[in-house]
PDB file of N, CA and C in Angstrom:
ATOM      1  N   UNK A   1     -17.691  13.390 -22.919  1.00  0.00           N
ATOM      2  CA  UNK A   1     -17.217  12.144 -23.459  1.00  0.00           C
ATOM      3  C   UNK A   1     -17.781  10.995 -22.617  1.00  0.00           C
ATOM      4  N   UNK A   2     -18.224  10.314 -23.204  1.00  0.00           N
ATOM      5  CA  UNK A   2     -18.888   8.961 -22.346  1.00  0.00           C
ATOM      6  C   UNK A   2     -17.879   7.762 -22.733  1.00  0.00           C
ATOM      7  N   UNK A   3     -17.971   7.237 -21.647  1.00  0.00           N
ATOM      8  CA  UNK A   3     -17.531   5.743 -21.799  1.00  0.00           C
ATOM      9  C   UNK A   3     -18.058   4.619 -22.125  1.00  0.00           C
ATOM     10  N   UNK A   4     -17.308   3.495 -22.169  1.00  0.00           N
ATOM     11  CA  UNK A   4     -18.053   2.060 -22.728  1.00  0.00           C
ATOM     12  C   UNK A   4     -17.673   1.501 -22.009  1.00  0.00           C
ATOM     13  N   UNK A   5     -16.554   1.303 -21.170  1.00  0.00           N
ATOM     14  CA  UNK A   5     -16.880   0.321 -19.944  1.00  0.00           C
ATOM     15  C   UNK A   5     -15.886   1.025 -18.756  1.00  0.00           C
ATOM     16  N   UNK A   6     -16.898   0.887 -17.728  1.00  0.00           N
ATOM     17  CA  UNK A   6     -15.849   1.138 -16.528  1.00  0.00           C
ATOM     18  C   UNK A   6     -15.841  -0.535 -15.591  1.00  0.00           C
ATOM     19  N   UNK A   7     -14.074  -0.539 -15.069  1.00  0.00           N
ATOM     20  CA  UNK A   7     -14.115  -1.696 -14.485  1.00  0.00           C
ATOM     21  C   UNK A   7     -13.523  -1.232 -12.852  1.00  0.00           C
ATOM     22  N   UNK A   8     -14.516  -2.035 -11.478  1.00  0.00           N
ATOM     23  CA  UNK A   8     -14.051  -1.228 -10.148  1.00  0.00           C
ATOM     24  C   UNK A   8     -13.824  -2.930  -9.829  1.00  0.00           C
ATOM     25  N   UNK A   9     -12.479  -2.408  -9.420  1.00  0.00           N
ATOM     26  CA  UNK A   9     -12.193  -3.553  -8.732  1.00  0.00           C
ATOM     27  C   UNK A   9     -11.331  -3.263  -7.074  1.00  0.00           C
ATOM     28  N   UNK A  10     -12.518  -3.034  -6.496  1.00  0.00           N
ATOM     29  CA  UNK A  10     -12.548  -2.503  -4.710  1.00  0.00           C
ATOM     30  C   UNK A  10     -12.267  -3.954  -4.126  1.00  0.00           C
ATOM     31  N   UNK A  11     -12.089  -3.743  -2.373  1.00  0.00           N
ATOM     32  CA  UNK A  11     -11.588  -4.841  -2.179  1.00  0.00           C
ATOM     33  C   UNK A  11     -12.905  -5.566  -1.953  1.00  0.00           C
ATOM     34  N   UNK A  12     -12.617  -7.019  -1.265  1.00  0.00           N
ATOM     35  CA  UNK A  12     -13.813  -7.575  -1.252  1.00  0.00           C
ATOM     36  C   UNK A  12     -14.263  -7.214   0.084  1.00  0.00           C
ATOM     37  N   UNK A  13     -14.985  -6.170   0.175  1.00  0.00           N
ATOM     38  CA  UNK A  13     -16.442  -5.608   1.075  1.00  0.00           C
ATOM     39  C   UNK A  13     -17.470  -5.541   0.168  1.00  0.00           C
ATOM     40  N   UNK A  14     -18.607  -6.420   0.946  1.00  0.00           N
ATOM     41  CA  UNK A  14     -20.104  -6.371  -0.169  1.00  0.00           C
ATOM     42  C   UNK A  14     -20.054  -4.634  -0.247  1.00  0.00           C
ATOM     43  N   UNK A  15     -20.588  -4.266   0.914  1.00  0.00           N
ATOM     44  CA  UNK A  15     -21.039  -2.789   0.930  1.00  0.00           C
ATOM     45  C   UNK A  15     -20.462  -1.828   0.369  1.00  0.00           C
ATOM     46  N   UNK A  16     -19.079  -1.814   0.431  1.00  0.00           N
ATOM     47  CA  UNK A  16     -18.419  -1.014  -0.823  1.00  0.00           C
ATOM     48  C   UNK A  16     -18.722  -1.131  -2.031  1.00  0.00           C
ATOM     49  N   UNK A  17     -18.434  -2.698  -2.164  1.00  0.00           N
ATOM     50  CA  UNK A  17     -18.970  -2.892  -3.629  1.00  0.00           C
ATOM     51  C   UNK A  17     -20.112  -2.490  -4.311  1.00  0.00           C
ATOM     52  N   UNK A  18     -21.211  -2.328  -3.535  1.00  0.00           N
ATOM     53  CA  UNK A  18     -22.538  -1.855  -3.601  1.00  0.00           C
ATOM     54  C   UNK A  18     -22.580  -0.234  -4.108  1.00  0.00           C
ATOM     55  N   UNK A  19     -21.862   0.429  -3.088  1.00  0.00           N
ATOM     56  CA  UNK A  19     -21.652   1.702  -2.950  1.00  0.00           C
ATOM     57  C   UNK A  19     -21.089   2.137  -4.249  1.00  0.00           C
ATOM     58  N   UNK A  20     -19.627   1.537  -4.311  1.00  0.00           N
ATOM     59  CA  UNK A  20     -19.391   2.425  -5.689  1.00  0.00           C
ATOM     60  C   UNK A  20     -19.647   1.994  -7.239  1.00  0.00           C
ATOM     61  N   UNK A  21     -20.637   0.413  -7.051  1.00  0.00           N
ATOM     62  CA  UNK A  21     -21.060   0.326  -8.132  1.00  0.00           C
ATOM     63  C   UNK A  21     -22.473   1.110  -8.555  1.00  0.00           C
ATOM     64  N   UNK A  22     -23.196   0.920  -7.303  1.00  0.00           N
ATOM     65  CA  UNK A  22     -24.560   2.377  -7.485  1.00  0.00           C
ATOM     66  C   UNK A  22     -24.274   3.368  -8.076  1.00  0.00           C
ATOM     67  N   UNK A  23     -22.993   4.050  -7.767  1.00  0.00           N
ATOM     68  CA  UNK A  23     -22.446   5.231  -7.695  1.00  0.00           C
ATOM     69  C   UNK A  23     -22.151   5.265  -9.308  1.00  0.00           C
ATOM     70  N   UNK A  24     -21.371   4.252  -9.825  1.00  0.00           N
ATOM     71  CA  UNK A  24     -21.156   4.127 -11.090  1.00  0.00           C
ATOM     72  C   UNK A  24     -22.369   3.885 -12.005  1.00  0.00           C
ATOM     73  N   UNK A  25     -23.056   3.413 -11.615  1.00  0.00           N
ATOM     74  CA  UNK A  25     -24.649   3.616 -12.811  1.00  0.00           C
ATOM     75  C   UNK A  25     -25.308   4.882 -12.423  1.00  0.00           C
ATOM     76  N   UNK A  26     -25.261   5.391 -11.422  1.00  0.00           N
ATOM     77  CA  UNK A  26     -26.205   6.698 -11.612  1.00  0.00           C
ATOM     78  C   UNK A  26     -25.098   7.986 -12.467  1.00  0.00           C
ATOM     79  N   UNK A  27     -23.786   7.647 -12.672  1.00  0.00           N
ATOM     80  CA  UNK A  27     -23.271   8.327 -13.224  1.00  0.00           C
ATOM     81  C   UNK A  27     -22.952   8.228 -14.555  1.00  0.00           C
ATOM     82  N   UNK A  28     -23.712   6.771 -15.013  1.00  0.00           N
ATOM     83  CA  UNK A  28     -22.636   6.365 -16.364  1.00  0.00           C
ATOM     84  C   UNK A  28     -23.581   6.504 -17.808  1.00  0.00           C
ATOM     85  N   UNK A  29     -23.143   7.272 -18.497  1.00  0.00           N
ATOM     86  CA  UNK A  29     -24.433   6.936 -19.707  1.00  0.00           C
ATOM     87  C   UNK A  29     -25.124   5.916 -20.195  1.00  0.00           C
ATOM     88  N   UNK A  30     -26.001   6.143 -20.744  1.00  0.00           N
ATOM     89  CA  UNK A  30     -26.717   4.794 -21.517  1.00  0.00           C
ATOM     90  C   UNK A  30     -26.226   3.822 -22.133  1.00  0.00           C
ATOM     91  N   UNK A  31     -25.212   4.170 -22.566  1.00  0.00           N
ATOM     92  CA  UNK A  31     -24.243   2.644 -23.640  1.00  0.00           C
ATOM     93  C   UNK A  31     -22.496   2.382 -22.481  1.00  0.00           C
ATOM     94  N   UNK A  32     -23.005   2.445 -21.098  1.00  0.00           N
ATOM     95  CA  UNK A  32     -21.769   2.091 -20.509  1.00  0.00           C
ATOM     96  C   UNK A  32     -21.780   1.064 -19.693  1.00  0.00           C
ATOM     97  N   UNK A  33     -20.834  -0.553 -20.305  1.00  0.00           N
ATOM     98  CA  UNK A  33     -21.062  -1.989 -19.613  1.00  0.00           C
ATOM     99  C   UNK A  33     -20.315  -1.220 -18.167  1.00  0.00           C
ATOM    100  N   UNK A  34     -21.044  -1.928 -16.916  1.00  0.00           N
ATOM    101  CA  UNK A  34     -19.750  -1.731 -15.472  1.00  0.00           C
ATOM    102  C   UNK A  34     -19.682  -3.095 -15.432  1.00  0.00           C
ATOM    103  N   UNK A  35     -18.456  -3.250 -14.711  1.00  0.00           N
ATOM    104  CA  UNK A  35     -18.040  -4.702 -14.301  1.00  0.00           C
ATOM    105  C   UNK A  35     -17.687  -4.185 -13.475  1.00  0.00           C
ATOM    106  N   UNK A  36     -17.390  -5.262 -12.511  1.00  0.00           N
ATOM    107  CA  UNK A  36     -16.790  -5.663 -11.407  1.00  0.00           C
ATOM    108  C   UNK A  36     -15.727  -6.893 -11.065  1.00  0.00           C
ATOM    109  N   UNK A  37     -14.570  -6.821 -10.277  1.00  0.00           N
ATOM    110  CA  UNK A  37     -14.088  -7.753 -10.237  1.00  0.00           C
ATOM    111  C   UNK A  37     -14.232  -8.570  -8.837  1.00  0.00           C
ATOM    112  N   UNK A  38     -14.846  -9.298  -8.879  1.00  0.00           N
ATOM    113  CA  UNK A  38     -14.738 -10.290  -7.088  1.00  0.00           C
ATOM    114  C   UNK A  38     -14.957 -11.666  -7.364  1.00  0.00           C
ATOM    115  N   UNK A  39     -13.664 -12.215  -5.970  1.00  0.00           N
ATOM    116  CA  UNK A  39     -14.074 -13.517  -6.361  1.00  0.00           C
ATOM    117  C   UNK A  39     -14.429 -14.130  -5.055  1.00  0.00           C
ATOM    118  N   UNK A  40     -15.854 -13.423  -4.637  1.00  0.00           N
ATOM    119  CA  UNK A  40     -16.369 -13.879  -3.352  1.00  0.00           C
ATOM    120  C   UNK A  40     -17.946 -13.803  -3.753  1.00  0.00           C
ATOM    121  N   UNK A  41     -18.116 -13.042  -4.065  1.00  0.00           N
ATOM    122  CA  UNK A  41     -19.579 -12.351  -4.122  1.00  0.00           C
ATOM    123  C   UNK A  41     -20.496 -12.641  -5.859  1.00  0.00           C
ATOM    124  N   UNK A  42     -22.222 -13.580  -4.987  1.00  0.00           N
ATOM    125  CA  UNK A  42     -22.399 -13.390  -5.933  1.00  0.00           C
ATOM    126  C   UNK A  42     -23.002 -11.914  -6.887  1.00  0.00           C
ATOM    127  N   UNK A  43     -23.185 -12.152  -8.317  1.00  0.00           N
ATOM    128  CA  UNK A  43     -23.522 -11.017  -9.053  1.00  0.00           C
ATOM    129  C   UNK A  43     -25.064 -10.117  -8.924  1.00  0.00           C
ATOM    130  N   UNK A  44     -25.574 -11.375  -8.447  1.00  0.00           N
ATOM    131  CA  UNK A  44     -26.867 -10.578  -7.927  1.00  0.00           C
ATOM    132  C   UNK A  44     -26.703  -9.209  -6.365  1.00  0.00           C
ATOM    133  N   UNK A  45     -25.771 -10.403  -5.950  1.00  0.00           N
ATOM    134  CA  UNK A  45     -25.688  -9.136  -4.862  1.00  0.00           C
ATOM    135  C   UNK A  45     -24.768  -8.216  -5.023  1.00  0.00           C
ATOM    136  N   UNK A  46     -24.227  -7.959  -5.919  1.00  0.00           N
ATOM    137  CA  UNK A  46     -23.538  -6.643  -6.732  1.00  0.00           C
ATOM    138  C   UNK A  46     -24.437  -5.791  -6.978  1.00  0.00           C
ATOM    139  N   UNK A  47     -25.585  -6.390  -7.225  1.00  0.00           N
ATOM    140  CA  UNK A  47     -26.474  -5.361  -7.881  1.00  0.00           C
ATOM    141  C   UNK A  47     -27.126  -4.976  -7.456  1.00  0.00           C
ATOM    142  N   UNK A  48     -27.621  -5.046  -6.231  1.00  0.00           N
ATOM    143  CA  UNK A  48     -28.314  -4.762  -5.411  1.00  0.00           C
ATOM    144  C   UNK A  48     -29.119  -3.616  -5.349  1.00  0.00           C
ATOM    145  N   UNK A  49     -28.382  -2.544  -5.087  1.00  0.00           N
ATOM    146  CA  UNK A  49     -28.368  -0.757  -5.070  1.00  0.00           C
ATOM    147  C   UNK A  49     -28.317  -0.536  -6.743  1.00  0.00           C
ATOM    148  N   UNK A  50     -28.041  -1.176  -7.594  1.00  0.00           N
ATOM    149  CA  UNK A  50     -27.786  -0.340  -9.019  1.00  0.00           C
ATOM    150  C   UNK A  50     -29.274  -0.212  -9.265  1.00  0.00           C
ATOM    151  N   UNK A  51     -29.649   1.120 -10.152  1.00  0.00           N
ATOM    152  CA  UNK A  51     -30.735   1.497 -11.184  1.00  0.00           C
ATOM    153  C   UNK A  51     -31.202   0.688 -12.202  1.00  0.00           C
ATOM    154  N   UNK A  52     -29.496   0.228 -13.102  1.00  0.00           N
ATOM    155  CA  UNK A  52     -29.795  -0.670 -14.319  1.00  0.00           C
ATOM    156  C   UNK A  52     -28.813  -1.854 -14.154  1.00  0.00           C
ATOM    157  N   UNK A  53     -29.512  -2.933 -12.814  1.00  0.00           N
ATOM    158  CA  UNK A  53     -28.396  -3.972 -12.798  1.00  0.00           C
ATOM    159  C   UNK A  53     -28.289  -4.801 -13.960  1.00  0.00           C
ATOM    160  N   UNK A  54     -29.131  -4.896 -15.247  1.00  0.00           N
ATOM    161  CA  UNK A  54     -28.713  -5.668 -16.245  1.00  0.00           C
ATOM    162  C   UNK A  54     -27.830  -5.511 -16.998  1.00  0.00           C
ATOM    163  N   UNK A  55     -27.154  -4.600 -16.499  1.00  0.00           N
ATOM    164  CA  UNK A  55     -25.363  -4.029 -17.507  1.00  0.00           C
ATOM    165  C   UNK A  55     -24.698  -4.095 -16.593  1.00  0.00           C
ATOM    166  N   UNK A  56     -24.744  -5.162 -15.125  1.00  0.00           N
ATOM    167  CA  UNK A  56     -23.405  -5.475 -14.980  1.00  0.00           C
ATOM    168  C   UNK A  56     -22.766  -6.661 -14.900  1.00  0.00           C
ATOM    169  N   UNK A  57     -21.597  -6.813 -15.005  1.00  0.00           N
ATOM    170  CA  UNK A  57     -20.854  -7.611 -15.277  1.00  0.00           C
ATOM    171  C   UNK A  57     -19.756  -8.285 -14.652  1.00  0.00           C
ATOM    172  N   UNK A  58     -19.606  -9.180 -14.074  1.00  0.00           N
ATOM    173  CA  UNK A  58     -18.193  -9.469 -13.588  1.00  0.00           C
ATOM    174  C   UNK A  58     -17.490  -9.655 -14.501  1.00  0.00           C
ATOM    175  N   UNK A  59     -16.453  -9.210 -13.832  1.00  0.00           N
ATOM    176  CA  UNK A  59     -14.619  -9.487 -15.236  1.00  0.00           C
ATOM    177  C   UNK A  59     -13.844  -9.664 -14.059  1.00  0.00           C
ATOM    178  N   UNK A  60     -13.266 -10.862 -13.816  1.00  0.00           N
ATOM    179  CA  UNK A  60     -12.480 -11.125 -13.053  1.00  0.00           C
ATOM    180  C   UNK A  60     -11.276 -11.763 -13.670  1.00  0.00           C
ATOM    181  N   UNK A  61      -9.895 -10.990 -13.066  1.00  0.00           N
ATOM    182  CA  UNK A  61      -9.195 -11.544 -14.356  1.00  0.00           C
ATOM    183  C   UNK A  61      -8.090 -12.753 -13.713  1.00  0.00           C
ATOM    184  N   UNK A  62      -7.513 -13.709 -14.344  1.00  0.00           N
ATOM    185  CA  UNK A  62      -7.146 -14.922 -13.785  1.00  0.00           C
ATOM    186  C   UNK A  62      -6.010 -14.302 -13.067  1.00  0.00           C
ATOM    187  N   UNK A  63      -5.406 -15.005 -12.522  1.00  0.00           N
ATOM    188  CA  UNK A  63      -4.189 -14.858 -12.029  1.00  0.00           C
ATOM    189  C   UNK A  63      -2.857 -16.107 -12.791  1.00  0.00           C
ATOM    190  N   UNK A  64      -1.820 -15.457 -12.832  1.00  0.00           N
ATOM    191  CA  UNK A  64      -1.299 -14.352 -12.743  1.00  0.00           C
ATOM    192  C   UNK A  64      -1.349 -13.519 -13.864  1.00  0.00           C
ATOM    193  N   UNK A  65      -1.837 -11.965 -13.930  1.00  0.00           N
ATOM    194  CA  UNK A  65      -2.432 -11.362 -15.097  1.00  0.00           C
ATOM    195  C   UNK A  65      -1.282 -11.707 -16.473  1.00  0.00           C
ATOM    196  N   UNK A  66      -0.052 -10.861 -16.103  1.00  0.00           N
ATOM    197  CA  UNK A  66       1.474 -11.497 -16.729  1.00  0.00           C
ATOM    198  C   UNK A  66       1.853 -12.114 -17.700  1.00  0.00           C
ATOM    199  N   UNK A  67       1.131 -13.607 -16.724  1.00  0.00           N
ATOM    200  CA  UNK A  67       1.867 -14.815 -17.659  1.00  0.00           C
ATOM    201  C   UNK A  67       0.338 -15.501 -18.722  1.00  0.00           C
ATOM    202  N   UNK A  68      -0.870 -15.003 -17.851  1.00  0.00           N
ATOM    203  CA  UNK A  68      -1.891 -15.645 -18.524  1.00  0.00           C
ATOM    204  C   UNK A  68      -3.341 -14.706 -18.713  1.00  0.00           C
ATOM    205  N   UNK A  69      -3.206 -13.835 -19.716  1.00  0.00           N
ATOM    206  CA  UNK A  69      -4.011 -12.350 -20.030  1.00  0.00           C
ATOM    207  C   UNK A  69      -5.085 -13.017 -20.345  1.00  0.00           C
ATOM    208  N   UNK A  70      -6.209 -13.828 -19.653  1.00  0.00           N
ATOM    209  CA  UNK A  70      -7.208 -14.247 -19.475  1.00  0.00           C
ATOM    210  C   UNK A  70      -8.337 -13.013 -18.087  1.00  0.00           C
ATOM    211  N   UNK A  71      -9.660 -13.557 -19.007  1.00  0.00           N
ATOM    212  CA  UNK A  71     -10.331 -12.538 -17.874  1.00  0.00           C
ATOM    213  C   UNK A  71     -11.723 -13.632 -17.888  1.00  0.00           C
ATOM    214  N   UNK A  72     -12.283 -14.005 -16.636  1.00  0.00           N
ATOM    215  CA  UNK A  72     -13.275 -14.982 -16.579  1.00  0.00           C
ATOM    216  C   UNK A  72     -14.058 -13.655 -16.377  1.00  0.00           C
ATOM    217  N   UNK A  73     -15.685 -14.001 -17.132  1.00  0.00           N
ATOM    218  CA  UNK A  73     -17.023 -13.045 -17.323  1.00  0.00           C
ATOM    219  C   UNK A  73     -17.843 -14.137 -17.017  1.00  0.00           C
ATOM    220  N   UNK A  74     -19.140 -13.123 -16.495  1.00  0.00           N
ATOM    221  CA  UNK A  74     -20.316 -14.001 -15.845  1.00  0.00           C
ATOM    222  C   UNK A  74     -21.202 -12.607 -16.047  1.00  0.00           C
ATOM    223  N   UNK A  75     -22.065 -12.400 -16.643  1.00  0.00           N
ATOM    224  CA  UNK A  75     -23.461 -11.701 -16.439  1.00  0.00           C
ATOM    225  C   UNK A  75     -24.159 -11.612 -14.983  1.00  0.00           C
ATOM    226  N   UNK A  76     -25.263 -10.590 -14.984  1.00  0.00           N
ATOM    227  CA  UNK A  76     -25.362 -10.822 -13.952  1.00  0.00           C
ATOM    228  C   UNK A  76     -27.249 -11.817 -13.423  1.00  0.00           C
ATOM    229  N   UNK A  77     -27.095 -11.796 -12.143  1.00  0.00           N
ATOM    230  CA  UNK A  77     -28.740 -12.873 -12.505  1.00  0.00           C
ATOM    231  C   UNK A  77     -29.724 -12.239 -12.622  1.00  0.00           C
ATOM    232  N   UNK A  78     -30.280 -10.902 -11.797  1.00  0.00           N
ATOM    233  CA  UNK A  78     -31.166 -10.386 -12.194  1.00  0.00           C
ATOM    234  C   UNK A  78     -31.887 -10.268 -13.227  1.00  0.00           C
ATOM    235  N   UNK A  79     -31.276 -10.097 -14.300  1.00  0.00           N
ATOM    236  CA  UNK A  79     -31.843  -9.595 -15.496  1.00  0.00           C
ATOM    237  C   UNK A  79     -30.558  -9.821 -15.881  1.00  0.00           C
ATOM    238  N   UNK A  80     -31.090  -9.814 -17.761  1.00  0.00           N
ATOM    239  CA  UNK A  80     -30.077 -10.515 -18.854  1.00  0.00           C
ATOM    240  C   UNK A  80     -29.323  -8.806 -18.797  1.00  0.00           C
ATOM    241  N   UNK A  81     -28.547  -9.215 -19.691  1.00  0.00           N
ATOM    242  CA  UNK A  81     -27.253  -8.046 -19.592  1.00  0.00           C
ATOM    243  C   UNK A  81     -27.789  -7.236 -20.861  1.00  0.00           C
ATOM    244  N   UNK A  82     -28.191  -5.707 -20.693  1.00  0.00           N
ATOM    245  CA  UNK A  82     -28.360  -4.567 -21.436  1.00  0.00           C
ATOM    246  C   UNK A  82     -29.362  -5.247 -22.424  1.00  0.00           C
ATOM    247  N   UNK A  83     -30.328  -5.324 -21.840  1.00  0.00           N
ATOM    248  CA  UNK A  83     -31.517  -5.372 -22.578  1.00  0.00           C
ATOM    249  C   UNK A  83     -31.995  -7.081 -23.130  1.00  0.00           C
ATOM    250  N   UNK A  84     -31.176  -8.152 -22.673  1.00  0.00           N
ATOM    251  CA  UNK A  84     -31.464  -9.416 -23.046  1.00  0.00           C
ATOM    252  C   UNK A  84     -30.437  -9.598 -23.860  1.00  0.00           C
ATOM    253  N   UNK A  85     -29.229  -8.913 -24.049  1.00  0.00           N
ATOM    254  CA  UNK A  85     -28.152  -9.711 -25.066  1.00  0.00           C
ATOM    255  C   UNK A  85     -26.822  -9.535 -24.150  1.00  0.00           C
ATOM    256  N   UNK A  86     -26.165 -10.528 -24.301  1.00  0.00           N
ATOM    257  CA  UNK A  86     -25.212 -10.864 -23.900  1.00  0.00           C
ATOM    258  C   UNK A  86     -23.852  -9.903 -24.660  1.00  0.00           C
ATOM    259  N   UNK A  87     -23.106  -9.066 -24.078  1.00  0.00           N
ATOM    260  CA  UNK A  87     -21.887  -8.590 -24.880  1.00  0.00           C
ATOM    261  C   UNK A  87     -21.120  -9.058 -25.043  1.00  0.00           C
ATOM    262  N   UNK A  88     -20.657  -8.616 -26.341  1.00  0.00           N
ATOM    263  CA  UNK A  88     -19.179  -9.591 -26.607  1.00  0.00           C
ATOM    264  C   UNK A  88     -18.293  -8.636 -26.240  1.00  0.00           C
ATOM    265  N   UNK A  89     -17.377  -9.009 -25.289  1.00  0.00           N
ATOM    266  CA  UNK A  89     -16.358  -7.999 -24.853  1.00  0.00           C
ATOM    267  C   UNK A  89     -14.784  -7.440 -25.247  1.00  0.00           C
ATOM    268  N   UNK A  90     -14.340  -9.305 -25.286  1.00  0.00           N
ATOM    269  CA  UNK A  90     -13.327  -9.492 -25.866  1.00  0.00           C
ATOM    270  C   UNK A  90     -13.186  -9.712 -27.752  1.00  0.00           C
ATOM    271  N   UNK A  91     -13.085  -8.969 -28.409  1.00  0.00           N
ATOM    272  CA  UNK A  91     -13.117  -8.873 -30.076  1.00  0.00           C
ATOM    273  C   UNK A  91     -12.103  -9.942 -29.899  1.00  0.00           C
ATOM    274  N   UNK A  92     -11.934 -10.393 -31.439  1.00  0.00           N
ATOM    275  CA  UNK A  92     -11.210 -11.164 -31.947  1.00  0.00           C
ATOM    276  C   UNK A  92     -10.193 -10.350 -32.803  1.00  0.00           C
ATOM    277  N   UNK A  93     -10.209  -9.305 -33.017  1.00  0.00           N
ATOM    278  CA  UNK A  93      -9.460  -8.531 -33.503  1.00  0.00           C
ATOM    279  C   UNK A  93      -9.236  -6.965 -32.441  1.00  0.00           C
ATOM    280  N   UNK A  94      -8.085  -6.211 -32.520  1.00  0.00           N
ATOM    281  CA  UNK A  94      -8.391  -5.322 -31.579  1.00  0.00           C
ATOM    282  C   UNK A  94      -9.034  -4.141 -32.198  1.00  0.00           C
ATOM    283  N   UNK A  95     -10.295  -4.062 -32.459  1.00  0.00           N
ATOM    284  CA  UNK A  95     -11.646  -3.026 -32.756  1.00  0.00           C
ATOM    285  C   UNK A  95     -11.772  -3.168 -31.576  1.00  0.00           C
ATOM    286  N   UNK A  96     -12.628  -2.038 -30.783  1.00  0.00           N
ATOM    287  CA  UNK A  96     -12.812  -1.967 -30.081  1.00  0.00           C
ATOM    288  C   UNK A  96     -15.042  -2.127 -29.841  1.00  0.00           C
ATOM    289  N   UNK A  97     -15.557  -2.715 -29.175  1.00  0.00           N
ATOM    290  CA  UNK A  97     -16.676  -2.900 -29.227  1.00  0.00           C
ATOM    291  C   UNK A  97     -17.186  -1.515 -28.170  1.00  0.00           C
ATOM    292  N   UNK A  98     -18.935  -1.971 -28.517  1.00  0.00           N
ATOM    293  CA  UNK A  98     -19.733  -0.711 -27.757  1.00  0.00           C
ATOM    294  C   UNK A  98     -20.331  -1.592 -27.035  1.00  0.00           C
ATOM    295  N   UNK A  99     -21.390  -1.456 -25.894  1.00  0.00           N
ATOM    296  CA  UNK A  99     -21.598  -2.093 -25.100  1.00  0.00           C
ATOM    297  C   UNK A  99     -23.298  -1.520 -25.365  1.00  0.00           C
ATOM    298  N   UNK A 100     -24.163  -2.387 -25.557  1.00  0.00           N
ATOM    299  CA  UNK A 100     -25.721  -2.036 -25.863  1.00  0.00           C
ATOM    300  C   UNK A 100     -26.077  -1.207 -25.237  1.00  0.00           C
ATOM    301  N   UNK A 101     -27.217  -0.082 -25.368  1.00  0.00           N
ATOM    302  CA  UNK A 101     -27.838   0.705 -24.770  1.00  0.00           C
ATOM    303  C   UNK A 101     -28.571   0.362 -23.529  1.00  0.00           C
ATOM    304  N   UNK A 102     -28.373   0.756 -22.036  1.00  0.00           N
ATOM    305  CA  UNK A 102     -28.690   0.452 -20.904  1.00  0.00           C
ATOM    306  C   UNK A 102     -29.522   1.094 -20.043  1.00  0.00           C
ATOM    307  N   UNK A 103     -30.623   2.055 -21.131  1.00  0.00           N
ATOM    308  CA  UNK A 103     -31.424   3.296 -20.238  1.00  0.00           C
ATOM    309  C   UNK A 103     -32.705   2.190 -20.131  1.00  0.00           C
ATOM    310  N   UNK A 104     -33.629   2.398 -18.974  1.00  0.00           N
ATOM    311  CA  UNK A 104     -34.386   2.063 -18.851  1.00  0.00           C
ATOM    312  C   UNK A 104     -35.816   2.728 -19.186  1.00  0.00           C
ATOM    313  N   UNK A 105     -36.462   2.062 -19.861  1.00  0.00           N
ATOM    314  CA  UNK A 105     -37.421   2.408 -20.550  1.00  0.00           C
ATOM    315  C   UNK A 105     -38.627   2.708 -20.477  1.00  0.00           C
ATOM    316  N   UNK A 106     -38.984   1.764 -19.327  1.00  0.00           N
ATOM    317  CA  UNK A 106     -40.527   2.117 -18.654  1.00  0.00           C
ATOM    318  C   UNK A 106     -40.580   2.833 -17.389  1.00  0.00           C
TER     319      UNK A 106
END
């Protein structure tokens, strides 16, 4: 069974962050967005160590989750997100979306 999005939200250490987001693209199939949540670090240097940093994503979600079920997104800079398109994450209805194909090609 594959997934469509995994979200790690470790504390804020770059190097962790590095670690188990690497960890999460060499494990994740071709159609799986990762995010991340930090609100220190930029997205390029998330990506650092990943294979296919153009599928990741920050999702950082506002505070307090509770009272205000908001989640701020940012792509990342390297490269456009899963192939040059931007995902839509949040539907307007609850369908659930797929997240573009993220294998690298050349």
């Amino acid at each position: 069974m594959a997934l469509d999005l995994v979200q790690g939200s470790a504390p804020e250490r770059l190097e962790l962050k590095q670690q188990l987001l690497a960890a999460a693209d060499r494990a994740a199939a071709c159609n799986t967005l990762i995010c991340s949540s930090t609100s220190g670090f930029r997205s390029s240097l998330l990506q650092a160590d990943m294979e296919n940093p153009e599928c990741l994503l920050v999702a950082h979600p506002v505070q307090l989750v509770y009272l205000l079920p908001l989640i701020e997104l940012w792509r990342g800079e390297r490269r456009p997100i899963c192939g040059g398109r931007m995902v839509e994450i949040v539907p307007r209805t609850p369908t659930p979306r797929r997240a573009a194909p993220r294998c690298n090609t050349s």
